[in-house]
N, C-alpha and C. Protein backbone atom coordinates (compact mmCIF):
# COMPACT_ATOMS: atom_id res chain seq x y z
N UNK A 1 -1.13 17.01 -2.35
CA UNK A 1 -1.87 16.10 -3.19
C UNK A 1 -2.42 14.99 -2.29
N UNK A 2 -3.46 14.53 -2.66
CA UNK A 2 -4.20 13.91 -1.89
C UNK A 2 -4.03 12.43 -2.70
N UNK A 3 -3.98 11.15 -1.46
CA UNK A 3 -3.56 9.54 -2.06
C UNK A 3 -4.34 8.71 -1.35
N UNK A 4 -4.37 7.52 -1.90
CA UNK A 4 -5.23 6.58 -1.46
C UNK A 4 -4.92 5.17 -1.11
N UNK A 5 -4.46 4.32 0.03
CA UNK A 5 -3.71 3.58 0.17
C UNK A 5 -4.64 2.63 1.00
N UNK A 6 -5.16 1.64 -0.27
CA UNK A 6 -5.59 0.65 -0.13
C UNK A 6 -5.24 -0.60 0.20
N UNK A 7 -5.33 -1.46 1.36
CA UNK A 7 -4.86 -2.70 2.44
C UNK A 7 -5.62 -4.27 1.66
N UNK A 8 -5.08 -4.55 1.54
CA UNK A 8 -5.58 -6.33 0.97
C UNK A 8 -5.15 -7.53 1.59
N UNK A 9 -5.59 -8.38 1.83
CA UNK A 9 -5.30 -9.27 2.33
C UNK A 9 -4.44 -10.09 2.06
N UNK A 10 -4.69 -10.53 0.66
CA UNK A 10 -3.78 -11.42 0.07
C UNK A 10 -3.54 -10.60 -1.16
N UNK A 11 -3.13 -11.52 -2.22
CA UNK A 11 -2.12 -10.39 -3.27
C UNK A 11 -3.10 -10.74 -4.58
N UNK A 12 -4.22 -11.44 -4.48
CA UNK A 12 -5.52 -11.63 -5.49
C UNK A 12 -6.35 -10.11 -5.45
N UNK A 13 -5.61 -9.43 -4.51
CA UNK A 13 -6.60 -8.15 -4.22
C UNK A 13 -8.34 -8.71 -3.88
N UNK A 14 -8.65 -9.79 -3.44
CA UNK A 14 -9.92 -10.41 -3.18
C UNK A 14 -10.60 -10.09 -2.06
N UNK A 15 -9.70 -9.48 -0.99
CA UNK A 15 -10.35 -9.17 0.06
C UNK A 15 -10.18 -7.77 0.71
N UNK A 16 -10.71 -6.88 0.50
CA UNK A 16 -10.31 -5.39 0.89
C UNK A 16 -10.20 -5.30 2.55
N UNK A 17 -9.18 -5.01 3.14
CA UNK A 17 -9.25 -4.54 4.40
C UNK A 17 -9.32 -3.26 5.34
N UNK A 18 -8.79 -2.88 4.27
CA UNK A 18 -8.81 -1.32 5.09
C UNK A 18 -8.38 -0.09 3.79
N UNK A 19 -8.48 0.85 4.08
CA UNK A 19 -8.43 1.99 2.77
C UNK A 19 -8.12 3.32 3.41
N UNK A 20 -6.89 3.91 3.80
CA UNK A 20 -6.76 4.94 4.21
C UNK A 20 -6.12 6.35 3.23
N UNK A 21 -6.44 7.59 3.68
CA UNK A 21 -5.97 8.76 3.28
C UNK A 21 -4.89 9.25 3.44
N UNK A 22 -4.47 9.42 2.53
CA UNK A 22 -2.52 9.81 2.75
C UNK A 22 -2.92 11.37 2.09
N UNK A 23 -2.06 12.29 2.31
CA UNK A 23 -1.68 13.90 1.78
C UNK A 23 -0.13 13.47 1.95
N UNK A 24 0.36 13.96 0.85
CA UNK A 24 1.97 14.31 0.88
C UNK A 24 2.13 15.42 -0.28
N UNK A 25 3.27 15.77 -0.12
CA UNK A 25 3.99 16.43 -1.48
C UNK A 25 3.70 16.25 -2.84
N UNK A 26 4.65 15.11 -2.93
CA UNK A 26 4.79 14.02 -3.88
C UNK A 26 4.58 12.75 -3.80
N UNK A 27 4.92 12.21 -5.10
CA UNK A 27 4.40 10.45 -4.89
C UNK A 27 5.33 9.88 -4.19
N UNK A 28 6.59 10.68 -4.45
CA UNK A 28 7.82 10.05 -3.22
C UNK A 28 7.84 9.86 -1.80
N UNK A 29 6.91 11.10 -1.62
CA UNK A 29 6.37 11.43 -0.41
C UNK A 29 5.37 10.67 0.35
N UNK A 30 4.17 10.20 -0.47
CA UNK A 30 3.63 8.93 0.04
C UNK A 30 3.62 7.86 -0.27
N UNK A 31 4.93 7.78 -1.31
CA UNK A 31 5.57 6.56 -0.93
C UNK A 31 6.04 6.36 0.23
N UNK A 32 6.81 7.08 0.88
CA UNK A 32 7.71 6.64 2.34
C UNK A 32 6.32 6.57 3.36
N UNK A 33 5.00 6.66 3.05
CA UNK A 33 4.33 7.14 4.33
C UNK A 33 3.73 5.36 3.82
N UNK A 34 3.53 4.79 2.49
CA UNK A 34 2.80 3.86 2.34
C UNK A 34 4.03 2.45 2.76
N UNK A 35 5.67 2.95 2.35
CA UNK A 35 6.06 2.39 2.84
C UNK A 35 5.98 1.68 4.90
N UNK A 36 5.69 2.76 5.66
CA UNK A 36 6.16 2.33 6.85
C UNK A 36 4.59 2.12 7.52
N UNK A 37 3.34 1.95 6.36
CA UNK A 37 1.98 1.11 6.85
C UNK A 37 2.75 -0.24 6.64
N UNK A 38 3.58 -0.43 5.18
CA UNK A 38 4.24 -1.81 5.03
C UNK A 38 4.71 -2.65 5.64
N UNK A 39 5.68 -1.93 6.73
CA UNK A 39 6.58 -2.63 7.47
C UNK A 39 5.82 -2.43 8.90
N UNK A 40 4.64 -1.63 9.49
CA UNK A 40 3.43 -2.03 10.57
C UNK A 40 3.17 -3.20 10.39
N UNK A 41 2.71 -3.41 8.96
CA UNK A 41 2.26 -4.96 8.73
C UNK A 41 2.87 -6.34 8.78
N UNK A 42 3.98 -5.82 8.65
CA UNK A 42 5.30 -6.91 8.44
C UNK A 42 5.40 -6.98 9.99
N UNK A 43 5.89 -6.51 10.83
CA UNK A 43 6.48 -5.92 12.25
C UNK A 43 5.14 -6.58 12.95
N UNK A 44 3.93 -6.74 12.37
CA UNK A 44 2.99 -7.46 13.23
C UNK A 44 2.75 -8.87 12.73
N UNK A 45 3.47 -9.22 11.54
CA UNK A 45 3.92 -10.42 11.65
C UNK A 45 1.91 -11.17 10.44
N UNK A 46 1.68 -9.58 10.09
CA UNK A 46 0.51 -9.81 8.74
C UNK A 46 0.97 -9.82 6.96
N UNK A 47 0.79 -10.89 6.36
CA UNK A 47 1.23 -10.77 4.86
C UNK A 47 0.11 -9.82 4.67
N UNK A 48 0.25 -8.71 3.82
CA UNK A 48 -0.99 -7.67 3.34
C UNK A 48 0.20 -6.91 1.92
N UNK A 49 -0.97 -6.80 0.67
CA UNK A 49 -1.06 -6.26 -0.47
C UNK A 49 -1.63 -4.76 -0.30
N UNK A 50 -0.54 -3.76 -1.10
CA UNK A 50 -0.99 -2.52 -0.57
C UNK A 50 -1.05 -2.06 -2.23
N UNK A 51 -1.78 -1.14 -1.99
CA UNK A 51 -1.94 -0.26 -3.71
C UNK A 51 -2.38 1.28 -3.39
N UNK A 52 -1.20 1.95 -3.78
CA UNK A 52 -1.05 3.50 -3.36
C UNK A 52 -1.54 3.87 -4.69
N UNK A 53 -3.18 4.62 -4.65
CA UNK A 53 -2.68 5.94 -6.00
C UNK A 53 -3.40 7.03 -5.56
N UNK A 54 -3.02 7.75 -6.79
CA UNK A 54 -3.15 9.28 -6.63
C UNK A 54 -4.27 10.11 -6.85
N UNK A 55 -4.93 11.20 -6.06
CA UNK A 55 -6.27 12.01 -6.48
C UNK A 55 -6.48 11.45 -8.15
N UNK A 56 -5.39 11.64 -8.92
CA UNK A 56 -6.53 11.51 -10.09
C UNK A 56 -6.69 10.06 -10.47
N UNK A 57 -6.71 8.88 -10.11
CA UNK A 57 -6.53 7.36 -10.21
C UNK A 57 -5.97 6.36 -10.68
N UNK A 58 -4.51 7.27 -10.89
CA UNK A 58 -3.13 7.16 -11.03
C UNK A 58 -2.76 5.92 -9.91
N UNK A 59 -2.29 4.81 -10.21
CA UNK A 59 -1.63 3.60 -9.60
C UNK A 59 0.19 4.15 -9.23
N UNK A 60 0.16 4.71 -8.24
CA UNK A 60 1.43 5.24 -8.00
C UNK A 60 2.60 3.82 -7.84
N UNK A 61 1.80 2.81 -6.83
CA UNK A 61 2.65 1.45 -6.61
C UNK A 61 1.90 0.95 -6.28
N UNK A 62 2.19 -0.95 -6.28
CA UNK A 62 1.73 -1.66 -5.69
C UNK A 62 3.02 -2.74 -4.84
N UNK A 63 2.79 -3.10 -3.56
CA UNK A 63 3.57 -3.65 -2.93
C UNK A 63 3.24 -4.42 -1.63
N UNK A 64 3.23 -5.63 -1.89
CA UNK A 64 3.13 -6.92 -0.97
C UNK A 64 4.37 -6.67 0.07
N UNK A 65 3.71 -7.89 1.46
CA UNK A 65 4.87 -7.63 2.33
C UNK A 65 5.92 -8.89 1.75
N UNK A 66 7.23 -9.24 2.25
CA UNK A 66 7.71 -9.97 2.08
C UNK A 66 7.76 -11.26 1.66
N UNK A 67 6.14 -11.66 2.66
CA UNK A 67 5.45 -12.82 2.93
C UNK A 67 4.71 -13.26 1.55
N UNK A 68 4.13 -12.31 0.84
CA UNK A 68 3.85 -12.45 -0.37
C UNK A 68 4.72 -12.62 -1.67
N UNK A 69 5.06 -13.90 -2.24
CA UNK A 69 6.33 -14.02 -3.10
C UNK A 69 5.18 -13.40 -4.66
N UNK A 70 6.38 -12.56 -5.38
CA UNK A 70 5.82 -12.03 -6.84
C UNK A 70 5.15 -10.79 -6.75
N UNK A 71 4.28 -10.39 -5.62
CA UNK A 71 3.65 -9.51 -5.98
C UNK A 71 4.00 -7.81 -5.37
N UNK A 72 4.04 -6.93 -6.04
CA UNK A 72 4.51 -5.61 -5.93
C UNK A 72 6.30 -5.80 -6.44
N UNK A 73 7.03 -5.36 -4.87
CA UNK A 73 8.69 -6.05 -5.06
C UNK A 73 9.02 -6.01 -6.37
C-alpha cells in the first residue's frame, strides 16, 4: 500500500516542507517508517509536524516532534 508523509513546519500545518512516499504493508508498517523521519527531525534538533495517510486519503496519524506541545502525541 502506498502512503503519504507530509513534513510541516510548525503544527498550524501553515508551512509545507517536504512530502515524501512511503510503501509498507500496513499502516503499522508506515507508521514505524514515519516514526524514525520523526526522530531524524528531533536528532537534528528541528520541531516539524508530520501527517501520514493512506492511498485512499485516509489520515493514518498525525504527530509533532516533542518540541511541539499538544499537537499529534
Amino acid at each position: 500500500m502506498n502512503y503519504t508523509l507530509e513534513i510541516f513546519r510548525d503544527a498550524a500545518l501553515s508551512e509545507h516542507i517536504e512530502r515524501l512516499s512511503l510503501s509498507a504493508l500496513s499502516d503499522a508498517q508506515a507508521l514505524e517508517q514515519a516514526e524514525a523521519v520523526r526522530w531524524r527531525c528531533e536528532c537534528a534538533g528541528r520541531s516539524r509536524a508530520l501527517v501520514l495517510t493512506r492511498e485512499d486519503e485516509a489520515v493514518v496519524a498525525r504527530m509533532g516532534s516533542r518540541r511541539l506541545s499538544g499537537y499529534g502525541d
